[in-house]
Protein backbone atom coordinates (compact mmCIF):
# COMPACT_ATOMS: atom_id res chain seq x y z
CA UNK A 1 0.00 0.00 0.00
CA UNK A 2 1.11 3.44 -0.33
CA UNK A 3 -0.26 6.49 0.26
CA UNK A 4 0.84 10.21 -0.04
CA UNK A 5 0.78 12.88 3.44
CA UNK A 6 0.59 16.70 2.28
CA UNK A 7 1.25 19.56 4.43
CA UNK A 8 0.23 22.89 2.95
CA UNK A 9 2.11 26.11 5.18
CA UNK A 10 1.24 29.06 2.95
CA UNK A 11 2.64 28.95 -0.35
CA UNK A 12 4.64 25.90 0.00
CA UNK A 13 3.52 22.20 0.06
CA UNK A 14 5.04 19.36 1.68
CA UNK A 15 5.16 16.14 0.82
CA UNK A 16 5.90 12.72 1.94
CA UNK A 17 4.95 9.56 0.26
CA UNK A 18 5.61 5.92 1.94
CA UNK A 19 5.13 2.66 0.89
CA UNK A 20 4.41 -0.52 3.44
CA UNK A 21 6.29 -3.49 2.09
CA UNK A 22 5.17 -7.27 2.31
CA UNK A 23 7.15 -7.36 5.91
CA UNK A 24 5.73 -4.51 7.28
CA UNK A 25 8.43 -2.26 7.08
CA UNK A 26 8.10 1.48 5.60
CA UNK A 27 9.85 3.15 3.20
CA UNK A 28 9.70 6.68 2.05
CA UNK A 29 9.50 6.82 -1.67
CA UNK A 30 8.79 10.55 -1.50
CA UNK A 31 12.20 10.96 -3.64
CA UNK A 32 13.48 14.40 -5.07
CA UNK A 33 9.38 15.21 -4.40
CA UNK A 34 9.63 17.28 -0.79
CA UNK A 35 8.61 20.85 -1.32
CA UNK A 36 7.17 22.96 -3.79
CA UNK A 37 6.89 26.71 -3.43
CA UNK A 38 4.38 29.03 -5.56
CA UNK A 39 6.13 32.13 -5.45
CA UNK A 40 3.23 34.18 -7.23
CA UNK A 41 0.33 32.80 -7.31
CA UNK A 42 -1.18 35.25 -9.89
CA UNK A 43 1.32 33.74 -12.45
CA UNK A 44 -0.86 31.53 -14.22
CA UNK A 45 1.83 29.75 -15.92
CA UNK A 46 3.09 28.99 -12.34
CA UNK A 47 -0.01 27.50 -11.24
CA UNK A 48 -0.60 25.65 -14.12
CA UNK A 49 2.93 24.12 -13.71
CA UNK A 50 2.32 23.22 -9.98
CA UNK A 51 -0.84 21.50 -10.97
CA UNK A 52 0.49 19.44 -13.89
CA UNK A 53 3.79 18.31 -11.54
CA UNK A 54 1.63 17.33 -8.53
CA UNK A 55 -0.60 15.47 -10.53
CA UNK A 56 2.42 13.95 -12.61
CA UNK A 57 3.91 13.16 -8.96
CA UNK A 58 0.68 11.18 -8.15
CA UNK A 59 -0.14 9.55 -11.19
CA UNK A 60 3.64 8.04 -11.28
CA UNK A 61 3.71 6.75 -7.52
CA UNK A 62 0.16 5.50 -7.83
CA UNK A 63 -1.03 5.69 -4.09
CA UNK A 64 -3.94 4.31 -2.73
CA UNK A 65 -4.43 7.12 -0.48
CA UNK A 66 -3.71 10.85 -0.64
CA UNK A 67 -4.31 12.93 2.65
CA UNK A 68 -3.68 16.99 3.54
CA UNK A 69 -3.96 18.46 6.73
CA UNK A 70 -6.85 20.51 7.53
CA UNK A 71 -6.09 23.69 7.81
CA UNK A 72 -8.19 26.67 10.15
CA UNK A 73 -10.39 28.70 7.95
CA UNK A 74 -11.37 31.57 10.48
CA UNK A 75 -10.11 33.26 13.72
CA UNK A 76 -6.27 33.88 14.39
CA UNK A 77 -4.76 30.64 13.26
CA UNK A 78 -6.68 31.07 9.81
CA UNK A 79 -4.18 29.81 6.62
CA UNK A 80 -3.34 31.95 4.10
CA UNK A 81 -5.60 31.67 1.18
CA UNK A 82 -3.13 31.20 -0.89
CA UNK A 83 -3.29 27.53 0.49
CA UNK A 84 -6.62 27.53 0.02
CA UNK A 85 -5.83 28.10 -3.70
CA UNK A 86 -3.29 25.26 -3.85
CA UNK A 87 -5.21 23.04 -1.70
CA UNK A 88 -7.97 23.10 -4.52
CA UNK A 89 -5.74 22.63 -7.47
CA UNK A 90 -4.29 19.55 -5.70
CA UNK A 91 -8.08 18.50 -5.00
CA UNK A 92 -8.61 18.83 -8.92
CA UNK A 93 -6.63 15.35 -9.31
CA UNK A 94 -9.48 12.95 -11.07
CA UNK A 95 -7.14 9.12 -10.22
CA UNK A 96 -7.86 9.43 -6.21
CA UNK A 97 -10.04 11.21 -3.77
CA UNK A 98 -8.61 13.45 -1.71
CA UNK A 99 -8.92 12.87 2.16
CA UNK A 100 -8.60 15.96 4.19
CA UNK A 101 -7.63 15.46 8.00
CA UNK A 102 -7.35 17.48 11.46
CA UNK A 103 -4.30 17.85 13.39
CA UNK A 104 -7.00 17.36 16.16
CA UNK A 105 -7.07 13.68 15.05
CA UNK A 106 -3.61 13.42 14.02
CA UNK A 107 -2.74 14.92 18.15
CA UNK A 108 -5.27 11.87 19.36
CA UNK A 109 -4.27 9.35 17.29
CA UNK A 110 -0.60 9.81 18.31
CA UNK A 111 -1.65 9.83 21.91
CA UNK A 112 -2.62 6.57 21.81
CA UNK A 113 0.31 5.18 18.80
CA UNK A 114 3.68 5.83 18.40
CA UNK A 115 4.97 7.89 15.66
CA UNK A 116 7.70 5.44 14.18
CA UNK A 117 8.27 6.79 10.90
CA UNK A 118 11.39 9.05 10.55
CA UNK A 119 11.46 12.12 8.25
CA UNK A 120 14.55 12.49 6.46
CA UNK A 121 13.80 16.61 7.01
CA UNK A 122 12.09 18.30 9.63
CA UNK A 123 10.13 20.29 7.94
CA UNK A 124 8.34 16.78 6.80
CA UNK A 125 7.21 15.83 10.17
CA UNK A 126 4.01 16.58 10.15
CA UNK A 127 3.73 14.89 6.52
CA UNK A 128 5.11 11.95 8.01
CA UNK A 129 2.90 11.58 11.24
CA UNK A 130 -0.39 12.39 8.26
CA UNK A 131 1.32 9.36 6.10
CA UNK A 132 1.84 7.05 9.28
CA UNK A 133 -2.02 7.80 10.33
CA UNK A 134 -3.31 6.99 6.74
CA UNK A 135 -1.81 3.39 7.17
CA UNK A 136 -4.26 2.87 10.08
């Protein structure tokens, strides 16, 4: 099985894509894959490009599930809506629904499981801890 985690944080999205071989074991198959960054998102060349590689990222791993982190819509913890705007081009991809989860889950679900996997960046953590939960 594998599936692919995505963290949006404004106008960069993280990725982190695992695979669970026959012994149980993980490995990330995320690759050269671990950030893209919009840098104007009124360029619509740029947007188009970010859709076509995301998609081309999915369509050539194949994953059985795709998950993004929820992200707040209101009060002072609100994303930008430039994430908004990526989140729904990535959302756009017709091979695989997209599930969208809380880090209010992700918190309780790691309460109760250890998080085994290990990032090979930091900045991929909470991809990672969204891949390890979509194996459950």
């Amino acid at each position: 099985m594998k599936v692919i985690a995505i963290d949006i944080n404004g106008s960069r999205v993280i990725f982190y894509a695992v695979e669970r071989l026959a012994d149980g074991s993980f490995a990330n198959i995320t690759g050269g894959f671990k950030s893209i960054t919009v840098k104007d998102d009124y360029d619509n060349e740029e947007i188009r490009e970010f859709q076509s590689t995301v998609h081309s990222f999915f369509d050539n791993l194949n994953p059985d599930r795709i998950g993004v982190i929820k992200r707040m819509t209101k009060g002072m913890f609100a994303a930008s809506p430039v994430s908004f705007k990526l989140e729904g081009l990535i959302q756009c991809y017709k091979n695989r629904d997209i599930e969208f989860i809380s880090p209010v889950t992700l918190t309780a679900h790691f309460k109760k499981n250890a998080f085994t996997l290990a990032p090979q960046f930091n900045y991929q953590t909470d991809a990672a801890r969204l891949a390890q939960y979509l194996f459950s």
